[in-house]
N, C-alpha and C. Protein backbone atom coordinates (compact mmCIF):
# COMPACT_ATOMS: atom_id res chain seq x y z
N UNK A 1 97.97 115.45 114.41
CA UNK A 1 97.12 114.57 115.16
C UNK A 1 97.89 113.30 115.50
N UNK A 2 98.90 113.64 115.48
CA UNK A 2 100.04 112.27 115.94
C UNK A 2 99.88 111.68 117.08
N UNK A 3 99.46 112.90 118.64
CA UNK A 3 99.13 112.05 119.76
C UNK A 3 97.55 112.64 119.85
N UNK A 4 97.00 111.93 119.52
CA UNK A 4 95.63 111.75 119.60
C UNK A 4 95.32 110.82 120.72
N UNK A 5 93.96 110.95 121.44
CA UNK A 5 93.46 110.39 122.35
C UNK A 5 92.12 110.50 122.75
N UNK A 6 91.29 109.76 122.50
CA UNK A 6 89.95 109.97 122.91
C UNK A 6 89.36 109.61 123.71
N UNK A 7 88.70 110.66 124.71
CA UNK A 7 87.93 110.20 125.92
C UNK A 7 86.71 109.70 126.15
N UNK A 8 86.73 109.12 127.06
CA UNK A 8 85.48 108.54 127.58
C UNK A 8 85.35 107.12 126.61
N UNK A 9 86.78 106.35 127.08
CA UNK A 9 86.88 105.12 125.97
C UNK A 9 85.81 103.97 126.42
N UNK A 10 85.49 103.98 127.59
CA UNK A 10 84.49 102.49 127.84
C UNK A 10 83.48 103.11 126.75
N UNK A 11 82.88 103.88 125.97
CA UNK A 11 81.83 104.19 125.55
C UNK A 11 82.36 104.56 123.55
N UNK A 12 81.62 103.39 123.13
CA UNK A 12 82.06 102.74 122.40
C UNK A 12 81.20 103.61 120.99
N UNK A 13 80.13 104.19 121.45
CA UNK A 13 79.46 105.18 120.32
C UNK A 13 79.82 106.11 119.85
N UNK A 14 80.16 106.68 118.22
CA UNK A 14 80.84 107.86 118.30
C UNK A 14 80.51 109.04 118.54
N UNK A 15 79.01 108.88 118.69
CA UNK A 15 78.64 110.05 119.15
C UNK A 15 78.76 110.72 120.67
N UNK A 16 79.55 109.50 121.35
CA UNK A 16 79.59 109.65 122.96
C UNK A 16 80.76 110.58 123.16
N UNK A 17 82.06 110.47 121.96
CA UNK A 17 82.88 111.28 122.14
C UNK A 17 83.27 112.14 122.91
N UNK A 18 83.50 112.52 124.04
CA UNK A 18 83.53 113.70 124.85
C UNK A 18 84.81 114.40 124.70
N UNK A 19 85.77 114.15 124.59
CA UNK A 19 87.25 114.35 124.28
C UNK A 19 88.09 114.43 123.17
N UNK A 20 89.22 115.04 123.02
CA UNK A 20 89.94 114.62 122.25
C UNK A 20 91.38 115.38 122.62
N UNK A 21 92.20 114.54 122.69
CA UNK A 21 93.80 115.11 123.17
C UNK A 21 94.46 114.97 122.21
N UNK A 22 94.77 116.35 121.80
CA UNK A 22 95.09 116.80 120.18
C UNK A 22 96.25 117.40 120.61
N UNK A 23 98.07 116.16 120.61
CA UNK A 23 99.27 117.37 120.84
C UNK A 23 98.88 118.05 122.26
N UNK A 24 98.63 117.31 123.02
CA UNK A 24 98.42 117.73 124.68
C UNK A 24 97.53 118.41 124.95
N UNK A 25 96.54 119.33 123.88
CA UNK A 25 95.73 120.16 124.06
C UNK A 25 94.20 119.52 123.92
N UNK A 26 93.87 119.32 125.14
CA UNK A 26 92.54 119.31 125.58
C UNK A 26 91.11 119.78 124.99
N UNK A 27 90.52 119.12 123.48
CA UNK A 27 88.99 119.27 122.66
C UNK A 27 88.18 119.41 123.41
N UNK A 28 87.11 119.70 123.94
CA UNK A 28 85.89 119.40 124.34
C UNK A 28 84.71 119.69 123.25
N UNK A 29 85.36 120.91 122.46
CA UNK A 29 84.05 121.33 121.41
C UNK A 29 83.82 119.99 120.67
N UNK A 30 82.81 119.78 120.40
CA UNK A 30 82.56 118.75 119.13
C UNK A 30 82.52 119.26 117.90
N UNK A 31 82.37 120.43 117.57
CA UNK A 31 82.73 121.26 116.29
C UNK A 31 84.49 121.20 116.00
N UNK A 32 84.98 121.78 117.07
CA UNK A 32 86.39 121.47 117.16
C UNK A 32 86.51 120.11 116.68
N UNK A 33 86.46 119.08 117.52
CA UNK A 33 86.79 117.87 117.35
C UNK A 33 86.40 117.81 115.94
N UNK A 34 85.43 117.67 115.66
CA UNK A 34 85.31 117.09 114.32
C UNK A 34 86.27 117.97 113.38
N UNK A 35 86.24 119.20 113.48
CA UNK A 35 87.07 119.88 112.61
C UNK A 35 88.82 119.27 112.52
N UNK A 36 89.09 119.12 113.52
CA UNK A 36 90.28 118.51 113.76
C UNK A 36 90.55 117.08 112.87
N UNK A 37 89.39 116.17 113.11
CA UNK A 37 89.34 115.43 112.55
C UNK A 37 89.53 115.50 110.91
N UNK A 38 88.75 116.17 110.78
CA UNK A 38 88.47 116.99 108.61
C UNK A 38 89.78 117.45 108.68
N UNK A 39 90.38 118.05 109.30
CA UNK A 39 91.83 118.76 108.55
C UNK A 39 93.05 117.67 108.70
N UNK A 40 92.95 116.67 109.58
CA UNK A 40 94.15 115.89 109.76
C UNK A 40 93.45 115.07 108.52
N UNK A 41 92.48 114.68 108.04
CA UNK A 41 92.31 113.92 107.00
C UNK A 41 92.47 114.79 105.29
N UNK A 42 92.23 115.57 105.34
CA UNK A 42 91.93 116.67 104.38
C UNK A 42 93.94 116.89 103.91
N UNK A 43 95.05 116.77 105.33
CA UNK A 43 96.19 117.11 105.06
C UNK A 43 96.98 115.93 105.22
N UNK A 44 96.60 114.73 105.43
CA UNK A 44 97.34 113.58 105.27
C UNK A 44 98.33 113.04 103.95
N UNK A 45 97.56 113.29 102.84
CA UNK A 45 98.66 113.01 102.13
C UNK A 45 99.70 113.81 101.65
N UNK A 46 99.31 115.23 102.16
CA UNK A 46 100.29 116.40 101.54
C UNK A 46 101.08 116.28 102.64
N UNK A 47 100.89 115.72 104.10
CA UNK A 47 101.88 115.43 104.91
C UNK A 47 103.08 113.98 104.86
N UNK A 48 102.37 113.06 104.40
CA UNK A 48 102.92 112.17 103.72
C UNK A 48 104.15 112.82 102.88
N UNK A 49 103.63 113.39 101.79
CA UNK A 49 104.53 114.05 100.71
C UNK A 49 105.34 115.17 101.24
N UNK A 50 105.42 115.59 101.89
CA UNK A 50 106.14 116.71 102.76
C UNK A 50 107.60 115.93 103.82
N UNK A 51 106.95 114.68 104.18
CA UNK A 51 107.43 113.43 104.94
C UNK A 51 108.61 113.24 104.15
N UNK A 52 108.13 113.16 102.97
CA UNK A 52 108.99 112.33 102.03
C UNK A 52 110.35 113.43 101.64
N UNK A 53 109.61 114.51 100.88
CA UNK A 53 110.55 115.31 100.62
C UNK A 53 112.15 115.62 101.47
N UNK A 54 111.68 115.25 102.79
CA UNK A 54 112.42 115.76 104.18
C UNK A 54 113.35 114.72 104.38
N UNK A 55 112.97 113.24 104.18
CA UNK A 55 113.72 112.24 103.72
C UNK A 55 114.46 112.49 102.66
N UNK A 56 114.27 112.55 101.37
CA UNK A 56 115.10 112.74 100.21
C UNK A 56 116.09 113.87 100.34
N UNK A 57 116.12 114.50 101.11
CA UNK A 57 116.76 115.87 101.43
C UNK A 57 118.02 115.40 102.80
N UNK A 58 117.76 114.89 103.36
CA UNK A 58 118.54 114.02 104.51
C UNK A 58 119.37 113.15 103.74
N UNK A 59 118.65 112.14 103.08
CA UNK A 59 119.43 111.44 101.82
C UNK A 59 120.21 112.03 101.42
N UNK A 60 120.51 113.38 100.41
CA UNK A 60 121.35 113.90 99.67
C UNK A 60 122.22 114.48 100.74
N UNK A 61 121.88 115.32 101.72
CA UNK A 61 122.71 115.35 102.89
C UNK A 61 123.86 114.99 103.48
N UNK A 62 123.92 113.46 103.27
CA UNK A 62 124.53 112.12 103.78
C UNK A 62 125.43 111.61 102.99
N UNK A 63 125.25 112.40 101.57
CA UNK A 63 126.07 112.10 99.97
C UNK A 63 125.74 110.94 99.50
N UNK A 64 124.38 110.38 99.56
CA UNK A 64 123.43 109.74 98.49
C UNK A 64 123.17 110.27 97.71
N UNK A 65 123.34 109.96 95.93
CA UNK A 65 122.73 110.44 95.17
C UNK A 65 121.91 110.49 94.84
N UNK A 66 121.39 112.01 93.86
CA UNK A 66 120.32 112.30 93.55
C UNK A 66 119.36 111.36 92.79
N UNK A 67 119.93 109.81 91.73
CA UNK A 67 119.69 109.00 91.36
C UNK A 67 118.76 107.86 91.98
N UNK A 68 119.93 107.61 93.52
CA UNK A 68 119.33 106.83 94.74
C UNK A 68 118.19 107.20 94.86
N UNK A 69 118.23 108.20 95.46
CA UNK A 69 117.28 108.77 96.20
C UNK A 69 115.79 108.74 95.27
N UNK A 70 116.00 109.05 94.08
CA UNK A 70 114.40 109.33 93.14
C UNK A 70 114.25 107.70 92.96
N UNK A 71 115.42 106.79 92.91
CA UNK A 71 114.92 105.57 92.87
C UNK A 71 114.55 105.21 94.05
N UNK A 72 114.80 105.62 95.00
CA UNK A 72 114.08 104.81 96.43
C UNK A 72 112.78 105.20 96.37
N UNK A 73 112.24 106.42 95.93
CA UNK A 73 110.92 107.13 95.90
C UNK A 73 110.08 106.53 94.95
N UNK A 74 110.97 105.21 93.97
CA UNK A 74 110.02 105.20 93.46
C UNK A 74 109.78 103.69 93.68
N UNK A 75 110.21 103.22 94.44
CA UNK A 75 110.11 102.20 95.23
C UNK A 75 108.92 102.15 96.36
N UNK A 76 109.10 103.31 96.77
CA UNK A 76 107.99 103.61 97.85
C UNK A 76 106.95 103.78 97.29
N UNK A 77 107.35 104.47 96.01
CA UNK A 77 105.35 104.95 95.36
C UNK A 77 105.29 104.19 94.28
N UNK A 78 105.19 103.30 94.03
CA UNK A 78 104.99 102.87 92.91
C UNK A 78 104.41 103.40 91.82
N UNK A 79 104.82 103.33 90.27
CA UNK A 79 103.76 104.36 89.26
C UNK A 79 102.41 103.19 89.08
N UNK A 80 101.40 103.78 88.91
CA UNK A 80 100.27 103.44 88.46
C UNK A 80 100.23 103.24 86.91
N UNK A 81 100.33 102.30 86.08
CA UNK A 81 99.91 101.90 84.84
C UNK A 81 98.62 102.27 84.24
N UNK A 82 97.72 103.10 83.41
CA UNK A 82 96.76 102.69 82.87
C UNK A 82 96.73 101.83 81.65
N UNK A 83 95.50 100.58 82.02
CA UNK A 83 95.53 100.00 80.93
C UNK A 83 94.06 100.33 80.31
N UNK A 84 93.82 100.44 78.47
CA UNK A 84 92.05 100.85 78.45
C UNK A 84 91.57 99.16 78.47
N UNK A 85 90.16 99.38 79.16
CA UNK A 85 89.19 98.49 78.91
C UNK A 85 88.95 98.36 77.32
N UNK A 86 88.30 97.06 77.91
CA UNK A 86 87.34 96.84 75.95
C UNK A 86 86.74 96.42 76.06
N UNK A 87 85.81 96.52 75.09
CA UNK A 87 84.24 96.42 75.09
C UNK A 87 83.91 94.98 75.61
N UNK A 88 85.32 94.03 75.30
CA UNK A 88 84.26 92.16 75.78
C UNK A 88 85.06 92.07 77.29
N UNK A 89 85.34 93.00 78.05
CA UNK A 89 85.62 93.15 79.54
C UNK A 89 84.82 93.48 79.59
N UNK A 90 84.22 95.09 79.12
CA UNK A 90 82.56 95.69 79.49
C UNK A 90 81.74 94.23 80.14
N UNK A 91 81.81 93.57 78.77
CA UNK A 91 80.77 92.82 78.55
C UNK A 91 80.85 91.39 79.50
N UNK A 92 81.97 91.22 79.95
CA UNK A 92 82.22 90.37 80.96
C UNK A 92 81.71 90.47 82.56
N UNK A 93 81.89 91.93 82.43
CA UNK A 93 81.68 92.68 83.79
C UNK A 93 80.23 92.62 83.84
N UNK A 94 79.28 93.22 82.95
CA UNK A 94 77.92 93.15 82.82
C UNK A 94 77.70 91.70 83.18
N UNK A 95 77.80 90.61 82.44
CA UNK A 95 77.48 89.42 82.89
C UNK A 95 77.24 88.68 84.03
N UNK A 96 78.13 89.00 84.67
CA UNK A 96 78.86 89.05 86.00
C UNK A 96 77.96 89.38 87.26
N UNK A 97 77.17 90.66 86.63
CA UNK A 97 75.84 90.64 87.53
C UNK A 97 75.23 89.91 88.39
N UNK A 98 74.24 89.99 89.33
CA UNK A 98 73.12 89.21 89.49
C UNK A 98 71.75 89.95 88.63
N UNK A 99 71.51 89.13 87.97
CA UNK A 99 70.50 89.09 86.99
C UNK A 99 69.00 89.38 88.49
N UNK A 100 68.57 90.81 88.14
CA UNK A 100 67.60 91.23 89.09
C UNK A 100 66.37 91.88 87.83
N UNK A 101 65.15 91.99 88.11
CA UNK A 101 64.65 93.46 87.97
C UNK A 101 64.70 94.84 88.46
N UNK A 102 65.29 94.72 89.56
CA UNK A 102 65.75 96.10 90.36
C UNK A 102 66.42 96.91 89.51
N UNK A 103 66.21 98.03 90.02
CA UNK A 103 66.87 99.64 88.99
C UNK A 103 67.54 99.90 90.07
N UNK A 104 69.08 100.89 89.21
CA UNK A 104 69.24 101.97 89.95
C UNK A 104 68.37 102.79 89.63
N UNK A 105 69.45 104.05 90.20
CA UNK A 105 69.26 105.94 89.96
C UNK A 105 68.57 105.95 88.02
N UNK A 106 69.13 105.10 87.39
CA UNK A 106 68.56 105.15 86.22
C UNK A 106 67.75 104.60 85.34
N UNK A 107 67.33 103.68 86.14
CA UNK A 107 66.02 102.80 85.68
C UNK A 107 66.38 102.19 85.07
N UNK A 108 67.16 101.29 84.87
CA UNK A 108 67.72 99.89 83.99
C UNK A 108 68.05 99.39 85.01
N UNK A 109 67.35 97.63 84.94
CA UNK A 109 67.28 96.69 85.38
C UNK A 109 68.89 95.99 85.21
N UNK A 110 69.34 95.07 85.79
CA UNK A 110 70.82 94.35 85.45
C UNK A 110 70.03 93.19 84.36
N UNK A 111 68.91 93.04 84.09
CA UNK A 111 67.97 92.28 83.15
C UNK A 111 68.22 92.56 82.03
N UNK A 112 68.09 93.80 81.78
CA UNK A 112 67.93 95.29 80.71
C UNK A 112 69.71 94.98 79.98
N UNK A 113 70.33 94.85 80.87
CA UNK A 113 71.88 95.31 80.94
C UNK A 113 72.36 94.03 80.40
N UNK A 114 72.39 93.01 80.82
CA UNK A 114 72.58 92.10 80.25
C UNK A 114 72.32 91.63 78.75
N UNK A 115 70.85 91.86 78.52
CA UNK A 115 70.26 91.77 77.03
C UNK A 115 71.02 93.09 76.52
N UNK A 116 70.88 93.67 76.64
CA UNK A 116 71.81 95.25 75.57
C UNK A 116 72.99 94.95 75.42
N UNK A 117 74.28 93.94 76.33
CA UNK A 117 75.29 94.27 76.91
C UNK A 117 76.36 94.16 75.07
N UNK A 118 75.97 93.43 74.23
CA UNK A 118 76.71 93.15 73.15
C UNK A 118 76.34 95.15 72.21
N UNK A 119 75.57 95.90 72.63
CA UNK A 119 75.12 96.75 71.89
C UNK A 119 75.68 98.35 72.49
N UNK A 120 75.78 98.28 73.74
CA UNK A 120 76.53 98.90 74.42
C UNK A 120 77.95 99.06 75.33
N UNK A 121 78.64 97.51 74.94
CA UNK A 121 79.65 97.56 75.49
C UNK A 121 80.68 98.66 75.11
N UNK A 122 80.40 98.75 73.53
CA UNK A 122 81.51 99.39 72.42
C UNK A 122 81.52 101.21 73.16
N UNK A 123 80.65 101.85 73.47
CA UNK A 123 80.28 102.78 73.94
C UNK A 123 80.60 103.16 75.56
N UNK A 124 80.40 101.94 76.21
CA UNK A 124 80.44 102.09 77.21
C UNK A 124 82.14 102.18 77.43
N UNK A 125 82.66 101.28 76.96
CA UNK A 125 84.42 101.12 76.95
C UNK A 125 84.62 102.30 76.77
N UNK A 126 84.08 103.21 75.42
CA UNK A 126 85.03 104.25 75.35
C UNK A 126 84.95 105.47 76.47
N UNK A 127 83.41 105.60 76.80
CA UNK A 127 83.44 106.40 78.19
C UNK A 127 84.20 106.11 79.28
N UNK A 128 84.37 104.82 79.61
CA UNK A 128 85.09 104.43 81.14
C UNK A 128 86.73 104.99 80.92
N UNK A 129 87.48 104.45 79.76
CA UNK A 129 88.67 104.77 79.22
C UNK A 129 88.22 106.51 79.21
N UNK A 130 88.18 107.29 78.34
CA UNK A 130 88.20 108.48 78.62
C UNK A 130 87.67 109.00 80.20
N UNK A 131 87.49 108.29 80.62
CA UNK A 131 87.02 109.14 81.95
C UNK A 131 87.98 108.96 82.98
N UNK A 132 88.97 108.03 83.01
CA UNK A 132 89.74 107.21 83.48
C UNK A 132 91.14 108.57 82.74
N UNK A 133 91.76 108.57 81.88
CA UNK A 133 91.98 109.54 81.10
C UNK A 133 92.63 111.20 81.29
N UNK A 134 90.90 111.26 81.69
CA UNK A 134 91.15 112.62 81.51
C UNK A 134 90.67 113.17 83.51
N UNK A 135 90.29 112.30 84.02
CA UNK A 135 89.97 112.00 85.28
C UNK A 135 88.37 112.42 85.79
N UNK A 136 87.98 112.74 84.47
CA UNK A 136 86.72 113.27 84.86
C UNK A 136 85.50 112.36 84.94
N UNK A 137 85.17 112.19 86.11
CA UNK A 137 83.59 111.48 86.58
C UNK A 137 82.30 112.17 86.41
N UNK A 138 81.62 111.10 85.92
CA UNK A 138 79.59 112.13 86.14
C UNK A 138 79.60 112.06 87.71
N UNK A 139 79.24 113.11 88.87
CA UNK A 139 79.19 113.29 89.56
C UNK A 139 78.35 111.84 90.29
N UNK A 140 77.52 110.85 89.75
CA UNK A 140 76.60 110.04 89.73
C UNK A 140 77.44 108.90 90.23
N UNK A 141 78.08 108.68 89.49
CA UNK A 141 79.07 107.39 89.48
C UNK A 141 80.21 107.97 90.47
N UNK A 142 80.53 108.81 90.93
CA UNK A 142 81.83 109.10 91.84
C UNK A 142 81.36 108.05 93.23
């Protein structure tokens, strides 16, 4: 989806869409289109990473070493650190609120949350850290 182009640009709604010039080839379906859309997003980062590989491979090519090269990559991607929460961050974060009666999805008030927050932080830390972890979300919170 590199040369992308969408028609009927004075019309600024996306549902007005009429077009799409996908690599010279002419959309009209809107099933298409959108599909087009879902797969260039759906394959973006494995194209990214495919990007990359093709670089590092040109690199060694050129008689850059294999050293260079994983260090330039990691220049580009930086690693992600986890650090765990603790319970008086929990409890910072709770605070932090606006103090409402409103509920979510689970019927606790940020009222509720606040008064509990010294009783449930300890609990709550260890769920966020393991979930963080092991990567697994309650479908609720995603």
């Amino acid at each position: 989806m590199e040369h992308c182009q969408i028609g009927d640009k004075e019309k600024k709604s996306k549902k007005d869409i009429k077009t799409l010039n996908l690599n010279g080839r002419l959309l009209q379906n809107q099933q298409t289109i959108a599909d087009s859309f879902n797969n260039y997003f759906l394959n973006v980062v494995e194209n990214l990473i495919e990007t990359s590989h093709i670089d590092k491979m040109k690199l060694t090519q050129n008689g850059t070493t294999l050293e260079k090269t994983i260090s330039n990559c990691n220049q580009l991607y930086p690693s992600i650190n986890f650090r765990h929460t603790s319970p008086k961050e929990i409890e910072k974060l709770i605070k932090s609120l606006k103090t409402t009666n409103a509920q979510g999805y689970d019927e606790i008030s940020t009222k509720i949350l606040k008064w509990s927050a010294p009783y449930i932080s300890s609990p709550l830390a260890y769920i966020c850290n393991r979930s963080l972890e092991t990567g697994i979300f309650l479908t609720r919170l995603k």
